[in-house]
PDB file of N, CA and C in Angstrom:
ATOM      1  N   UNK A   1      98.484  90.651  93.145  1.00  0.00           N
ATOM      2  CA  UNK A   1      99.158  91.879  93.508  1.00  0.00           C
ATOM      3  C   UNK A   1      99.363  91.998  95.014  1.00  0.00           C
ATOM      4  N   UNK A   2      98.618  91.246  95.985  1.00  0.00           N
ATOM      5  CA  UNK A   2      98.752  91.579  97.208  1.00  0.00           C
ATOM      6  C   UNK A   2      99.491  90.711  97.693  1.00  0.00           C
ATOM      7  N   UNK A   3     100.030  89.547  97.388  1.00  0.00           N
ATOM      8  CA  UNK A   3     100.650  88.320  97.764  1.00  0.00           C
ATOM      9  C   UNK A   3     102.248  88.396  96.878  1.00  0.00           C
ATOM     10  N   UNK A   4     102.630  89.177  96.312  1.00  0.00           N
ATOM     11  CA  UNK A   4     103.447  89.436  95.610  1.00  0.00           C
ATOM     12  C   UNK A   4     104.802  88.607  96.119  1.00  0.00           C
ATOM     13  N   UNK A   5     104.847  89.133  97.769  1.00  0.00           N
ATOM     14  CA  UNK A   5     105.941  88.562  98.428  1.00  0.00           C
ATOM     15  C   UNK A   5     106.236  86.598  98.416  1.00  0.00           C
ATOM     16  N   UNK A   6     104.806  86.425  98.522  1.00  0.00           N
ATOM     17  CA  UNK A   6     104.945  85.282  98.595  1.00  0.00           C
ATOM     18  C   UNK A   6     104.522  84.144  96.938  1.00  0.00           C
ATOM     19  N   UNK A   7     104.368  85.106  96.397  1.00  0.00           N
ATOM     20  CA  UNK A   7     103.667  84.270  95.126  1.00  0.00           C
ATOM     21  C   UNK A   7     104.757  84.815  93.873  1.00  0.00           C
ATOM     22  N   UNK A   8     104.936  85.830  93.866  1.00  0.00           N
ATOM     23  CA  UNK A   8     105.549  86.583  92.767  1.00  0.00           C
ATOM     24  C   UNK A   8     104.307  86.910  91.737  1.00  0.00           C
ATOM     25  N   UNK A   9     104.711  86.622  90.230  1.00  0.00           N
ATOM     26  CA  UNK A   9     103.378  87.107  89.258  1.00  0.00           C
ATOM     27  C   UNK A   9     103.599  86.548  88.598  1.00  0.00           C
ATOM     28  N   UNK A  10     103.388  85.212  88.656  1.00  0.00           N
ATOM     29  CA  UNK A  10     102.683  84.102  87.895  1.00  0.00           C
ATOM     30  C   UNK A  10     102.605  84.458  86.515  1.00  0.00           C
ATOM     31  N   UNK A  11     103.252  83.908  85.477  1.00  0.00           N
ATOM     32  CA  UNK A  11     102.907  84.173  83.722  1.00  0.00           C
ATOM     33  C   UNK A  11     101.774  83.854  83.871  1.00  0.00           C
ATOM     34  N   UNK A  12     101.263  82.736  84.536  1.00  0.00           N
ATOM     35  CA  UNK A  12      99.685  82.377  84.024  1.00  0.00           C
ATOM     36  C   UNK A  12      98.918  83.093  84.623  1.00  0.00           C
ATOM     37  N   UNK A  13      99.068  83.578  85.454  1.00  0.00           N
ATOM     38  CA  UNK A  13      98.184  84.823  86.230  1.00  0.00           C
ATOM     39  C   UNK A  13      97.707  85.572  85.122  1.00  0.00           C
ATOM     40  N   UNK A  14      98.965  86.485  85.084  1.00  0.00           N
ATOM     41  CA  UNK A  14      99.260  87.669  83.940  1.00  0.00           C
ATOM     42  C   UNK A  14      98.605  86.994  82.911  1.00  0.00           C
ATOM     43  N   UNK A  15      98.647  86.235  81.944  1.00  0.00           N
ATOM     44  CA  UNK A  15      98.222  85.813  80.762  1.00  0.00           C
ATOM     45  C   UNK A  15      96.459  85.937  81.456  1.00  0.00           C
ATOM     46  N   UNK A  16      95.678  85.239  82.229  1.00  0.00           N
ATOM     47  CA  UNK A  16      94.376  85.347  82.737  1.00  0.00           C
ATOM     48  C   UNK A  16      94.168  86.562  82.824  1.00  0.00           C
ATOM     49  N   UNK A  17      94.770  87.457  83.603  1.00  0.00           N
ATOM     50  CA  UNK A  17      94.689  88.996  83.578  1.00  0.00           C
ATOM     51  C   UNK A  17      94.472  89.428  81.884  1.00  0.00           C
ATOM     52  N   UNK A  18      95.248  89.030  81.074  1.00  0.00           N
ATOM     53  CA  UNK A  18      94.948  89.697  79.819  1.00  0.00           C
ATOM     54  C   UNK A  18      94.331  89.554  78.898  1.00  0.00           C
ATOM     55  N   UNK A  19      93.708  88.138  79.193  1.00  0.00           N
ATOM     56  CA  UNK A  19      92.597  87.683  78.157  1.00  0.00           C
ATOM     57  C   UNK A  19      91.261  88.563  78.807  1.00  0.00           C
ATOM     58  N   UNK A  20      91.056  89.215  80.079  1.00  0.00           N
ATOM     59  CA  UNK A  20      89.712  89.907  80.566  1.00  0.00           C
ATOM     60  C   UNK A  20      89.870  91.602  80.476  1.00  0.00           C
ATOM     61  N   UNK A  21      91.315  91.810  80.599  1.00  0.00           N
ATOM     62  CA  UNK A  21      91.763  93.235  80.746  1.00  0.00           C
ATOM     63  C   UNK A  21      92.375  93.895  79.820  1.00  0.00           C
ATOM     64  N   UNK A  22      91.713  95.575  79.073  1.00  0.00           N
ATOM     65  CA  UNK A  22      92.887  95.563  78.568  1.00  0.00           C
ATOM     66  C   UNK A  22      93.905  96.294  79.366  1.00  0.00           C
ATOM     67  N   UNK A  23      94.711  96.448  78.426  1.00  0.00           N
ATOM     68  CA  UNK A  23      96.293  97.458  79.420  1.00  0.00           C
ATOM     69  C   UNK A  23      95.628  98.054  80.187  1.00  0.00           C
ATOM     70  N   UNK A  24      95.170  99.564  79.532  1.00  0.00           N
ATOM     71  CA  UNK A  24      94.547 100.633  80.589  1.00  0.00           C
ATOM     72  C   UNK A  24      93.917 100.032  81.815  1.00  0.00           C
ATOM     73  N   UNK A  25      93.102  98.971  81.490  1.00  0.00           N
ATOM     74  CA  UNK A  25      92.544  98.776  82.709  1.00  0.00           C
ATOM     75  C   UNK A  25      92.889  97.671  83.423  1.00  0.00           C
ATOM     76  N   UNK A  26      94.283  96.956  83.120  1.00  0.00           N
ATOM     77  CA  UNK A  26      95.232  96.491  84.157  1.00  0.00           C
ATOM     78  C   UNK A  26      95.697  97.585  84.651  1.00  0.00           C
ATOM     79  N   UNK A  27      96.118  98.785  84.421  1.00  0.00           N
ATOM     80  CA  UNK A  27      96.611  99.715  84.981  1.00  0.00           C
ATOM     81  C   UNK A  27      95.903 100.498  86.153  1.00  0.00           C
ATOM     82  N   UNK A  28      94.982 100.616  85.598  1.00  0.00           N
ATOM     83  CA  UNK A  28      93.750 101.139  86.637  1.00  0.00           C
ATOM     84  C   UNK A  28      93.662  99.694  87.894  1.00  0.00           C
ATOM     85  N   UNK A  29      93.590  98.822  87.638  1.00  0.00           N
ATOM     86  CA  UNK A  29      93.241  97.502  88.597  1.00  0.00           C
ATOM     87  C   UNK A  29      94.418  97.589  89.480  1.00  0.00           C
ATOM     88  N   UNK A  30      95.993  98.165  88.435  1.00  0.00           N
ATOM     89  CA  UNK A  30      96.927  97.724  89.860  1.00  0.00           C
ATOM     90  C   UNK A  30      97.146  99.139  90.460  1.00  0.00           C
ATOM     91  N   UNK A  31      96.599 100.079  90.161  1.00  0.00           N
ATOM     92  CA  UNK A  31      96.218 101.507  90.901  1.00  0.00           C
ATOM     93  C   UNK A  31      95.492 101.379  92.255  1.00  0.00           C
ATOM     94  N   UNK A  32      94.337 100.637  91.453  1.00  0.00           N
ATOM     95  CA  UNK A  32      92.994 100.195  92.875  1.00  0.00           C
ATOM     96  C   UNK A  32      93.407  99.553  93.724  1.00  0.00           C
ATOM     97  N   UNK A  33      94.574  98.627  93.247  1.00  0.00           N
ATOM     98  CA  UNK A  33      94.764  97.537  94.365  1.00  0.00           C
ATOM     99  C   UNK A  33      95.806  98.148  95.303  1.00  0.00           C
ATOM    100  N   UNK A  34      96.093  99.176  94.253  1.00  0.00           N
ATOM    101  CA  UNK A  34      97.391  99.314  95.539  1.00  0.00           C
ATOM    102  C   UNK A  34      97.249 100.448  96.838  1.00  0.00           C
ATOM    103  N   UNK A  35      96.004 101.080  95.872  1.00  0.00           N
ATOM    104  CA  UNK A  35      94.753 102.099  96.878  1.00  0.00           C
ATOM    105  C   UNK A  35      94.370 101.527  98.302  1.00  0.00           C
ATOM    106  N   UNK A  36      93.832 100.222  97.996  1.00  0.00           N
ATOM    107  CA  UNK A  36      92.918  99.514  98.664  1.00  0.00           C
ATOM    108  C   UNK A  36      94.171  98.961  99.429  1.00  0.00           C
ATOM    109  N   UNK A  37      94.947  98.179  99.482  1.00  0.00           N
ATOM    110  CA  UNK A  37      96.134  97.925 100.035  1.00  0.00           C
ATOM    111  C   UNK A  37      96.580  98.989 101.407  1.00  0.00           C
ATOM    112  N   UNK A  38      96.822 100.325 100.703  1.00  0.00           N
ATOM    113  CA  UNK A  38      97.542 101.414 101.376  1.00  0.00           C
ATOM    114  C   UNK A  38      96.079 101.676 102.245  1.00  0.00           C
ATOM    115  N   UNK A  39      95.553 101.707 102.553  1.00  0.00           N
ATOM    116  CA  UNK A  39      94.223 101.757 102.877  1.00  0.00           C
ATOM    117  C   UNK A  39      93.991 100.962 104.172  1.00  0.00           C
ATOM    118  N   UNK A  40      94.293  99.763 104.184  1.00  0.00           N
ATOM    119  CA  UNK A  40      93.837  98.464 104.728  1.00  0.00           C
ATOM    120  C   UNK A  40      95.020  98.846 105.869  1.00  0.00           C
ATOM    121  N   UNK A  41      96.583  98.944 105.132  1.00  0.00           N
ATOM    122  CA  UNK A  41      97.175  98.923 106.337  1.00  0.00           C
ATOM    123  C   UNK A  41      97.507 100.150 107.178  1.00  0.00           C
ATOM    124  N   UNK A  42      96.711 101.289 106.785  1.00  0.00           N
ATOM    125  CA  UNK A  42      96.659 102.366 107.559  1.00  0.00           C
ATOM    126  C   UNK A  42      95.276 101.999 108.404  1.00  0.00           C
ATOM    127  N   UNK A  43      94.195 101.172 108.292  1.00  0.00           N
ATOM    128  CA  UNK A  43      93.168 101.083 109.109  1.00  0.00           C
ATOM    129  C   UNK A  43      93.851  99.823 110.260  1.00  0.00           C
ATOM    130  N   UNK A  44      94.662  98.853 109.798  1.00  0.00           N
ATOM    131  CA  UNK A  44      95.144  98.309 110.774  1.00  0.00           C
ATOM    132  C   UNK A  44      95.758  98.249 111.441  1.00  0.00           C
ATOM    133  N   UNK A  45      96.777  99.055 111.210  1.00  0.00           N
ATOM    134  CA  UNK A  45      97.990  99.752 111.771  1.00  0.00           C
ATOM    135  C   UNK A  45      97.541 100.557 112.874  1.00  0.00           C
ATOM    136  N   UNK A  46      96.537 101.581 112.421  1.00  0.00           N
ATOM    137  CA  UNK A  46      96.041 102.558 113.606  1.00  0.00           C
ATOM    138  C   UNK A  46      94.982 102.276 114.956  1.00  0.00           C
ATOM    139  N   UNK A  47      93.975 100.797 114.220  1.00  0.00           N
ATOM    140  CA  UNK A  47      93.417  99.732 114.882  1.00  0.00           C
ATOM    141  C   UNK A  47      91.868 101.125 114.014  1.00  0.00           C
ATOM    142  N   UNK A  48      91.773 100.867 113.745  1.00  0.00           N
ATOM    143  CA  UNK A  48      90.461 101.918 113.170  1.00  0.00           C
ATOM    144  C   UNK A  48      89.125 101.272 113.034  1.00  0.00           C
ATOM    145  N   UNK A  49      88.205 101.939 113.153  1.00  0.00           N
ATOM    146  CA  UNK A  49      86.838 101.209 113.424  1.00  0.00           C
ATOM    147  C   UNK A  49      85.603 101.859 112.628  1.00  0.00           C
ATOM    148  N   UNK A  50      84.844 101.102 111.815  1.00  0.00           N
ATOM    149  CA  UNK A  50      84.158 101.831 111.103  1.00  0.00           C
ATOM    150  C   UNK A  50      83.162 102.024 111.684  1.00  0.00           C
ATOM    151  N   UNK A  51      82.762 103.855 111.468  1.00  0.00           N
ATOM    152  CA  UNK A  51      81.561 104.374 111.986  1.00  0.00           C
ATOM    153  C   UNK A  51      80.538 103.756 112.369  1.00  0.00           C
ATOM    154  N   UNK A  52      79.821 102.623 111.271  1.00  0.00           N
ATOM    155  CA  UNK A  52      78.595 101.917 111.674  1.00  0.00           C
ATOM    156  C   UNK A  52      78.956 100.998 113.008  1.00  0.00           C
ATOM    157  N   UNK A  53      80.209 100.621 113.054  1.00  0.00           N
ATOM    158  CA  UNK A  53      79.935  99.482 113.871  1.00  0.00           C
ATOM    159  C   UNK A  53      80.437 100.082 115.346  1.00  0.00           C
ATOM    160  N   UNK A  54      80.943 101.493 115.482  1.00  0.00           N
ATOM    161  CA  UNK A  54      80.553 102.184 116.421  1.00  0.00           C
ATOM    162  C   UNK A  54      79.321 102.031 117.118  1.00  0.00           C
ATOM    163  N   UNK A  55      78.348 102.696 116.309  1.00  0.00           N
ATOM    164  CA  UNK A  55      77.284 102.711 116.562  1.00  0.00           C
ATOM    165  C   UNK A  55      76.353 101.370 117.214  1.00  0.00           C
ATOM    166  N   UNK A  56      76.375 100.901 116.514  1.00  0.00           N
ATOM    167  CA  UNK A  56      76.188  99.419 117.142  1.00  0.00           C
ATOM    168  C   UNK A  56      76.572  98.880 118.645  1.00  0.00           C
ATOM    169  N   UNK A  57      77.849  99.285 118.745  1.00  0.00           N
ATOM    170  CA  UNK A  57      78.233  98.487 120.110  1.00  0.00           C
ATOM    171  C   UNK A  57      78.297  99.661 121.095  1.00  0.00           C
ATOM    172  N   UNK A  58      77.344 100.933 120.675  1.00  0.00           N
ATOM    173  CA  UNK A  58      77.575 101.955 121.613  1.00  0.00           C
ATOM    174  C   UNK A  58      75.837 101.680 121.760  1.00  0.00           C
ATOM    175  N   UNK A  59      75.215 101.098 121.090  1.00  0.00           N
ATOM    176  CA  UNK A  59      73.485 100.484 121.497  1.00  0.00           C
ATOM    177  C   UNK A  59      73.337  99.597 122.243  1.00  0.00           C
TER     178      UNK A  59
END
């Protein structure tokens, strides 16, 4: 799901995906991923820094 651009979606992917998943929770998986995605490039985009490791390099 995250390589989409460069991979597309593989039948054999998908087929691996469905022998472990059912629907609902391919659905839920490409929800999460796309969570986690939107996520990633709002923390990199903005240059964002997680709290703990604040802390750390402010010791």
């Amino acid at each position: 799901m995250t390589l989409l651009p460069q991979t597309g979606a593989p039948d054999a992917d998908y087929d691996l995906l469905k022998e472990q998943f059912s629907e609902s929770e391919q659905i839920n998986l490409t929800i999460l991923i796309g969570m986690i995605n939107g996520w990633n490039r709002f923390a990199v985009g903005l240059r964002a820094q997680h709290p703990k490791g604040n802390e750390r390099a402010a010791a």
